[in-house]
PDB file of N, CA and C in Angstrom:
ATOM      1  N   UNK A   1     107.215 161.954   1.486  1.00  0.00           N
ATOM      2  CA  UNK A   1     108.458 162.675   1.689  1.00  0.00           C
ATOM      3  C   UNK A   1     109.453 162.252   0.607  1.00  0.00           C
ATOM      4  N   UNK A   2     110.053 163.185   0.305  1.00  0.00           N
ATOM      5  CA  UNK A   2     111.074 163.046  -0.996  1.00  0.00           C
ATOM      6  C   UNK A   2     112.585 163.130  -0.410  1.00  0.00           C
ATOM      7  N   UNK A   3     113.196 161.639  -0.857  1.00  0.00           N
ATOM      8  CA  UNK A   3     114.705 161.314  -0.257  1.00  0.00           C
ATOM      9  C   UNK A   3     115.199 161.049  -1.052  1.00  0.00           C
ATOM     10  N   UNK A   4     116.582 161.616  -1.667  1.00  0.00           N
ATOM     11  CA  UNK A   4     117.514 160.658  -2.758  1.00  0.00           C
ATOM     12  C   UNK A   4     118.719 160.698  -1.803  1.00  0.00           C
ATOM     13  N   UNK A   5     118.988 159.606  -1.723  1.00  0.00           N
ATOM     14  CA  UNK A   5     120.752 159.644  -1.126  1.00  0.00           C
ATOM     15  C   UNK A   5     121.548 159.120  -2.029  1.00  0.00           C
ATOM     16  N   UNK A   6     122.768 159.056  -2.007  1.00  0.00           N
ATOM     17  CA  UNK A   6     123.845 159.046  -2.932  1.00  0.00           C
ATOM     18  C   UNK A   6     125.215 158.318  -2.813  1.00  0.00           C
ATOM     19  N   UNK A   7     125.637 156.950  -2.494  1.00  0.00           N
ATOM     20  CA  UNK A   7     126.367 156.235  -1.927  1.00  0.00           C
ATOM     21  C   UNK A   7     127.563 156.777  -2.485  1.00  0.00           C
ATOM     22  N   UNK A   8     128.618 157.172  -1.229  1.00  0.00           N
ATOM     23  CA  UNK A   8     129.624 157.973  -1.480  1.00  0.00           C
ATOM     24  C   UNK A   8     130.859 156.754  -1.897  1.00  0.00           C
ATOM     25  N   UNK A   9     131.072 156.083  -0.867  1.00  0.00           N
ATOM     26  CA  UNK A   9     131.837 154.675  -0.513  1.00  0.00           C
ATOM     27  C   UNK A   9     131.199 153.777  -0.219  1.00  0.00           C
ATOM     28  N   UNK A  10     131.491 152.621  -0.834  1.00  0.00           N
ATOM     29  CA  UNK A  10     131.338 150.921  -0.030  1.00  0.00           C
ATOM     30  C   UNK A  10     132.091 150.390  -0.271  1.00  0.00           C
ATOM     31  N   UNK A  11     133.364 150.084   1.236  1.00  0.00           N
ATOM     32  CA  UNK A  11     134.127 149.038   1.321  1.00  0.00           C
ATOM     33  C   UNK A  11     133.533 147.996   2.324  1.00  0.00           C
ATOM     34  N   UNK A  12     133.451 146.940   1.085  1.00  0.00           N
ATOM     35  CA  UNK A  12     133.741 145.002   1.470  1.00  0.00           C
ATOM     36  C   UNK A  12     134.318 144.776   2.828  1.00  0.00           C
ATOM     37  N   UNK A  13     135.073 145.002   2.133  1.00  0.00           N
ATOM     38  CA  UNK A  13     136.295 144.384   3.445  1.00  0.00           C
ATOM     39  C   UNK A  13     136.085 145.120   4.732  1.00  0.00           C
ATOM     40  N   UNK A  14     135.802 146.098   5.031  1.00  0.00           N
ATOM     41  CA  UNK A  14     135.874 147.024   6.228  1.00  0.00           C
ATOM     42  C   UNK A  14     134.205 147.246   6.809  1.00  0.00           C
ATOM     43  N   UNK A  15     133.246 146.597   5.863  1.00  0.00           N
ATOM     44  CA  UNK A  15     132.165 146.656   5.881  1.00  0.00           C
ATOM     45  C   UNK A  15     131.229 148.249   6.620  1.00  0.00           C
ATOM     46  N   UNK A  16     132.129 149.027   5.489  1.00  0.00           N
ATOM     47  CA  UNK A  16     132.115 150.635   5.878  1.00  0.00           C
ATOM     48  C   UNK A  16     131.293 151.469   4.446  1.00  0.00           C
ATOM     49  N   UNK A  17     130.432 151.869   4.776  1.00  0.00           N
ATOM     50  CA  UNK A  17     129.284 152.560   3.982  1.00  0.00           C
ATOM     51  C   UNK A  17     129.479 154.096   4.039  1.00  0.00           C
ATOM     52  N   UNK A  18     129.507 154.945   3.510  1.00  0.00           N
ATOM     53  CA  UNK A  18     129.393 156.282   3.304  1.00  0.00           C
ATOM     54  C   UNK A  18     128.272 156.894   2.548  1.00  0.00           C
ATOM     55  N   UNK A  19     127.739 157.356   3.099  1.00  0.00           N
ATOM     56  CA  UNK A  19     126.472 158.147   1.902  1.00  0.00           C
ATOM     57  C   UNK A  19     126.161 159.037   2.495  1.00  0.00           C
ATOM     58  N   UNK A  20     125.169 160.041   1.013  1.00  0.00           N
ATOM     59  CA  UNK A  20     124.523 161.597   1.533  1.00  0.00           C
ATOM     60  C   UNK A  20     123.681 161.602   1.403  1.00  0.00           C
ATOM     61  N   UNK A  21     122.813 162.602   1.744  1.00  0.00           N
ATOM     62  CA  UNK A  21     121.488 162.843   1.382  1.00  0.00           C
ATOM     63  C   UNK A  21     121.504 163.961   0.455  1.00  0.00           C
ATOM     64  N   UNK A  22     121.189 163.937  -0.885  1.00  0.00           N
ATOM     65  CA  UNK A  22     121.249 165.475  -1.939  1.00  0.00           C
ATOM     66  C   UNK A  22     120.145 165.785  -2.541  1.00  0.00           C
ATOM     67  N   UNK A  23     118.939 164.496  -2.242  1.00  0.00           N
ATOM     68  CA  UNK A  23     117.549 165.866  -2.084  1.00  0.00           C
ATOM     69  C   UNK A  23     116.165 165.199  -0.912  1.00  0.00           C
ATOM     70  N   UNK A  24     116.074 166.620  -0.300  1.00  0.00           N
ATOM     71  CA  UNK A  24     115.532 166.253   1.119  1.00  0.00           C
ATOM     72  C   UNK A  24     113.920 166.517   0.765  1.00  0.00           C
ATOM     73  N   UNK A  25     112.976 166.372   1.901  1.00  0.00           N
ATOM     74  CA  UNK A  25     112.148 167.529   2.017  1.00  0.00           C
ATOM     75  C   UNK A  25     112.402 168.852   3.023  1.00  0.00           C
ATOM     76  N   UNK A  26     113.372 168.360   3.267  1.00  0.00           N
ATOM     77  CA  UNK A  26     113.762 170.187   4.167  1.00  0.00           C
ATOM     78  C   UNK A  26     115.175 170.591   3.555  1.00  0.00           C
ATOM     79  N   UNK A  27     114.990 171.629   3.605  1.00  0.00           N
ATOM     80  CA  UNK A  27     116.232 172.297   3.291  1.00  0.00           C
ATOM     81  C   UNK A  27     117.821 172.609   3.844  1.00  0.00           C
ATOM     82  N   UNK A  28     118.584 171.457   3.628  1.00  0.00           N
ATOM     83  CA  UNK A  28     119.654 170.921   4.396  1.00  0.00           C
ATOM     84  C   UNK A  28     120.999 171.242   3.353  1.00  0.00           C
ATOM     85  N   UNK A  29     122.089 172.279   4.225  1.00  0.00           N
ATOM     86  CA  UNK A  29     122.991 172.741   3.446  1.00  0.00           C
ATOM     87  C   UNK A  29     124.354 171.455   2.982  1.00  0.00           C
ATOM     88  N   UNK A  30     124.291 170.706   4.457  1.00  0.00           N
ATOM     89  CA  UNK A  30     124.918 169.371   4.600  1.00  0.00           C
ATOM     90  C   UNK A  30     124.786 168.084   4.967  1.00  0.00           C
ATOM     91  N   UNK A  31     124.876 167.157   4.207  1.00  0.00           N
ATOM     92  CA  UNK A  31     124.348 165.571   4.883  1.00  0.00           C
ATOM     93  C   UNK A  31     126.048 164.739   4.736  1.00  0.00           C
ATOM     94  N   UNK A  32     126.231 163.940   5.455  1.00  0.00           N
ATOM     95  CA  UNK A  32     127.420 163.034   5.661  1.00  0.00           C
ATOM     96  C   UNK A  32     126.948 162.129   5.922  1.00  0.00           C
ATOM     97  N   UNK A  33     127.021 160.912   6.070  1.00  0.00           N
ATOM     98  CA  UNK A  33     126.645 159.750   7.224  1.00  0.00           C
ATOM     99  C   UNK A  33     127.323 158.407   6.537  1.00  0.00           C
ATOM    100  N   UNK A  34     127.654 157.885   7.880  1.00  0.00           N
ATOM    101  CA  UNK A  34     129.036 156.788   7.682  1.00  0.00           C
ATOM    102  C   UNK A  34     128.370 155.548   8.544  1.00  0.00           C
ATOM    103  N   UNK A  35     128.207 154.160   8.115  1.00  0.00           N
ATOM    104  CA  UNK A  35     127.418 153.159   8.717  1.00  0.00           C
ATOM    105  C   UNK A  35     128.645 152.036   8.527  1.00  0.00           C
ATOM    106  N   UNK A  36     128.862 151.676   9.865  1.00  0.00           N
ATOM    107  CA  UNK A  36     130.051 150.374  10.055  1.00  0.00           C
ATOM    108  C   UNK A  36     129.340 149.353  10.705  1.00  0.00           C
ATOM    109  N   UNK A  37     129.728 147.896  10.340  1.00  0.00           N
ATOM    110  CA  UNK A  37     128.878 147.032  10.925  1.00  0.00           C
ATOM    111  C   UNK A  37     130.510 146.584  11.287  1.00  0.00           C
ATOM    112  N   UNK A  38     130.346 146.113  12.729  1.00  0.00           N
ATOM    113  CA  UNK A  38     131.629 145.017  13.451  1.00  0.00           C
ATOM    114  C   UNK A  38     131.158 143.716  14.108  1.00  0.00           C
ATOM    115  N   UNK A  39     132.149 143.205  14.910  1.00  0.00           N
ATOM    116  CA  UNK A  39     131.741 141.762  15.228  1.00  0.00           C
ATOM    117  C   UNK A  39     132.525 142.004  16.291  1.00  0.00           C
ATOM    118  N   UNK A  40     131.489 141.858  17.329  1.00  0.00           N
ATOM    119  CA  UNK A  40     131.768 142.222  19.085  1.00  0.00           C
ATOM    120  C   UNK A  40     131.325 140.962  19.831  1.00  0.00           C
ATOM    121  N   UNK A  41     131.806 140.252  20.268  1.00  0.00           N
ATOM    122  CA  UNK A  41     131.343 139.356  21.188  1.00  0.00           C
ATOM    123  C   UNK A  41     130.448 138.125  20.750  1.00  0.00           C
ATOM    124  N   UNK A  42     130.903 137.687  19.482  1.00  0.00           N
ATOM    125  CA  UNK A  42     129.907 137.026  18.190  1.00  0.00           C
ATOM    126  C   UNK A  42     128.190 137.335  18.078  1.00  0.00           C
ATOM    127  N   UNK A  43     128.306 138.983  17.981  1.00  0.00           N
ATOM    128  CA  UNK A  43     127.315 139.724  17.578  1.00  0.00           C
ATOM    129  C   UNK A  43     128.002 140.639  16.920  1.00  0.00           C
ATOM    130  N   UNK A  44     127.116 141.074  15.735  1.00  0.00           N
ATOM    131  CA  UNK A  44     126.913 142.174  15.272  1.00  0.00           C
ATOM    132  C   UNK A  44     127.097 143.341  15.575  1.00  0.00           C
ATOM    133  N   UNK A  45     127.369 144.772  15.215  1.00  0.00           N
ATOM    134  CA  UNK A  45     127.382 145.900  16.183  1.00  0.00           C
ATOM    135  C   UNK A  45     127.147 147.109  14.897  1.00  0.00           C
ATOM    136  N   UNK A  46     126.072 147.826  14.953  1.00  0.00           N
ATOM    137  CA  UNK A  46     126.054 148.560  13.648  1.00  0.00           C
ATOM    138  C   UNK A  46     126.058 150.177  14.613  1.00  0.00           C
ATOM    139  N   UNK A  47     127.373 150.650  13.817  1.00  0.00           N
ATOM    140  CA  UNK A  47     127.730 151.808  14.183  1.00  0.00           C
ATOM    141  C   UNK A  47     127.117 152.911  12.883  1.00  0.00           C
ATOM    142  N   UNK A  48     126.342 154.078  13.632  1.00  0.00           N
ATOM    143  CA  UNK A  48     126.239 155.342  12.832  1.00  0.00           C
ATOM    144  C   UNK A  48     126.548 156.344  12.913  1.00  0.00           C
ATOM    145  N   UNK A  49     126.787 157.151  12.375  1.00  0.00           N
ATOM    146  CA  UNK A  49     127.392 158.308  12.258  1.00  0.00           C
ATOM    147  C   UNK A  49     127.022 159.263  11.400  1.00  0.00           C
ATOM    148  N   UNK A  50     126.660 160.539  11.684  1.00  0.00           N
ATOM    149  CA  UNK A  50     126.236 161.802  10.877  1.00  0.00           C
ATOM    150  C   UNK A  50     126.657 163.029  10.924  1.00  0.00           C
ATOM    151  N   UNK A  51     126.736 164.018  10.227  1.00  0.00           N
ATOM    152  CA  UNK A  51     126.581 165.089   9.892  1.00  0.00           C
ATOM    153  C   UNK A  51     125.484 165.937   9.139  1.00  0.00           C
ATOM    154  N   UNK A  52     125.462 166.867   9.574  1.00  0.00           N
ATOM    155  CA  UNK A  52     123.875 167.534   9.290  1.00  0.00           C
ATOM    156  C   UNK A  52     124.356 168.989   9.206  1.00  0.00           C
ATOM    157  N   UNK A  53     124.180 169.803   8.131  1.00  0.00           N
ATOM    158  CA  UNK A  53     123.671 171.424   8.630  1.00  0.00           C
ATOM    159  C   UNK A  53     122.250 171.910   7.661  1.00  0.00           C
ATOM    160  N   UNK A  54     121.574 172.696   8.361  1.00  0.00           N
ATOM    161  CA  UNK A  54     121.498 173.318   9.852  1.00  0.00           C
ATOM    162  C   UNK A  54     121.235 172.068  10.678  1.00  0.00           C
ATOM    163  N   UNK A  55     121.779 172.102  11.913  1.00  0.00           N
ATOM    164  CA  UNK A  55     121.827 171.076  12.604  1.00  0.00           C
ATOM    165  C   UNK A  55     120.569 170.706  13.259  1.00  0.00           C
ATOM    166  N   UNK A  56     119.579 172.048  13.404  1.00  0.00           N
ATOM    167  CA  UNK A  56     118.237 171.566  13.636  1.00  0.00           C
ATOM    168  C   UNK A  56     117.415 170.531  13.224  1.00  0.00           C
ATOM    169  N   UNK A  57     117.985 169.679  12.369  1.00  0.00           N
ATOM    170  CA  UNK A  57     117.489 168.613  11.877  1.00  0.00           C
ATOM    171  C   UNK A  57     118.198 167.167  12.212  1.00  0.00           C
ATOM    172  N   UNK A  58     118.979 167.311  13.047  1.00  0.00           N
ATOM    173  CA  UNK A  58     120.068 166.386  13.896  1.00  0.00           C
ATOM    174  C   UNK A  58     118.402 165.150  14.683  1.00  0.00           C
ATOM    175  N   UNK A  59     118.261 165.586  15.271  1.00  0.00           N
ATOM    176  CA  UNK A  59     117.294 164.732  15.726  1.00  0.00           C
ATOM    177  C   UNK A  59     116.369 164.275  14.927  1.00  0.00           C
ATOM    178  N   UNK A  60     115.770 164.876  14.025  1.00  0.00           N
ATOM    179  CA  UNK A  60     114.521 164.127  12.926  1.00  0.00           C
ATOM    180  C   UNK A  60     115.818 162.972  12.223  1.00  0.00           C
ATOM    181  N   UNK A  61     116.451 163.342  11.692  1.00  0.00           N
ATOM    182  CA  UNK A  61     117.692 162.380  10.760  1.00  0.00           C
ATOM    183  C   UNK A  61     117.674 161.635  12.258  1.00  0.00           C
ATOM    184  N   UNK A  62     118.405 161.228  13.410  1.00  0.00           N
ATOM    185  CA  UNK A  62     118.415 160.189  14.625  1.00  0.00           C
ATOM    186  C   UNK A  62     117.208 159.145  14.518  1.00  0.00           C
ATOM    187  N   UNK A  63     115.777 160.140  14.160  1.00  0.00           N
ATOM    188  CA  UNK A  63     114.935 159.280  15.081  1.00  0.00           C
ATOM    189  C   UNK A  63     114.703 158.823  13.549  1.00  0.00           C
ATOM    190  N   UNK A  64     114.522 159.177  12.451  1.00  0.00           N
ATOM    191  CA  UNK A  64     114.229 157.967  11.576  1.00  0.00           C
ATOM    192  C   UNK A  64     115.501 156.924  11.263  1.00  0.00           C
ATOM    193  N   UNK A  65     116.858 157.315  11.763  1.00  0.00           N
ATOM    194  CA  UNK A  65     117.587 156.190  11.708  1.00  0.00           C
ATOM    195  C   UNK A  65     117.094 155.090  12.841  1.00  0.00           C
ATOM    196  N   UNK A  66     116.818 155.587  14.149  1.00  0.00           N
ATOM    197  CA  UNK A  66     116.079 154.691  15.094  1.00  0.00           C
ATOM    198  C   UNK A  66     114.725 153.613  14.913  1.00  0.00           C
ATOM    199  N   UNK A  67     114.428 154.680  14.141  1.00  0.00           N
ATOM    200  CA  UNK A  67     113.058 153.574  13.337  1.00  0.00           C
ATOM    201  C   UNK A  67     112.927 152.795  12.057  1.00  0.00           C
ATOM    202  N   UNK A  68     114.450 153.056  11.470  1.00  0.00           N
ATOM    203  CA  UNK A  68     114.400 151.769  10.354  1.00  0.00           C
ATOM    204  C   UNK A  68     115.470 150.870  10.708  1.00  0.00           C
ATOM    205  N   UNK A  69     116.314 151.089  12.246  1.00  0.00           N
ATOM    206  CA  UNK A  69     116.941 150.058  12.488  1.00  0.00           C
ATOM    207  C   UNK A  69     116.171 149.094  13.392  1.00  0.00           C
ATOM    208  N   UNK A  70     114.965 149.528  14.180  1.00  0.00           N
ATOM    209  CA  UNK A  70     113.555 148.854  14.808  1.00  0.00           C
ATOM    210  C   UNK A  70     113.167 147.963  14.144  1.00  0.00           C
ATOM    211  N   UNK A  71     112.997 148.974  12.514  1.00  0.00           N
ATOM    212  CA  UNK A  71     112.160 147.564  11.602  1.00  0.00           C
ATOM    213  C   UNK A  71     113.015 146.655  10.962  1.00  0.00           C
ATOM    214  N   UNK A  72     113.957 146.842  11.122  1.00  0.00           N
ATOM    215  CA  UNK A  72     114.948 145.700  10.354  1.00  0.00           C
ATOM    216  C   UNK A  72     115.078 145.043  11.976  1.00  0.00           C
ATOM    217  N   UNK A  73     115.269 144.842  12.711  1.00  0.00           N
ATOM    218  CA  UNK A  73     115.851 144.362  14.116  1.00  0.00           C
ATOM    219  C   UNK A  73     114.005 143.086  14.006  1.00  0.00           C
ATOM    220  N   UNK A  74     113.035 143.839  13.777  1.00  0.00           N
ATOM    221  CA  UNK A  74     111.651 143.251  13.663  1.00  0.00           C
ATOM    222  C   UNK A  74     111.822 142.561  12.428  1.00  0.00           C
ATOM    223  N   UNK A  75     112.394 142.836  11.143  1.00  0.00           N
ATOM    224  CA  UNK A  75     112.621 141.539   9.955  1.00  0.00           C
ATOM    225  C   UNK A  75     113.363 140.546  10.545  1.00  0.00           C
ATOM    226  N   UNK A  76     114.366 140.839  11.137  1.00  0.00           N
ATOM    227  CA  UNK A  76     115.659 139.671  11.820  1.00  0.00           C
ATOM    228  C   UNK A  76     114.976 138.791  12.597  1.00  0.00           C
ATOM    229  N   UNK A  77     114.283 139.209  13.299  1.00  0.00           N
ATOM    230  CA  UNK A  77     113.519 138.409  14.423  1.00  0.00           C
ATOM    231  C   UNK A  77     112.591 137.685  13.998  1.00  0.00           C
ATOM    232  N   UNK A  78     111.573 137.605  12.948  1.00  0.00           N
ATOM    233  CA  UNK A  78     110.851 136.932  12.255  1.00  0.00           C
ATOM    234  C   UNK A  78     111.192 135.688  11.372  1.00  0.00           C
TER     235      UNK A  78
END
């Protein structure tokens, strides 16, 4: 599968990420997505956030964010 994303923003300090996706293997008119990491209860807390059109692809974009935050959660733990 063919992915280029494109880091829009990275602020340090706010530990706030912005990036797109601008070439897919499906044909996607819009990509957004905004990744915040905070500090809740002296843990970690990684917030995501997206935009998608056509939105029919809202769930494939979810579930591979679900499965490379699995495998990093499985690097941490090792």
């Amino acid at each position: 599968m063919t992915l280029v994303e494109r880091i829009i923003s990275c602020d340090n300090s706010s530990y706030e990420l912005t990036y797109s996706a601008i070439k897919t293997a499906v044909p996607i008119d819009h990509h957004l997505a905004k990744i915040k990491l905070s500090r809740i209860n002296n843990k970690t807390v990684f917030n995501w956030s997206t935009e998608i059109e056509p939105e029919i692809f809202a769930d494939a974009i979810r579930n591979g964010m679900q499965e490379s935050l699995e495998g990093l959660q499985r690097v941490l733990d090792s």
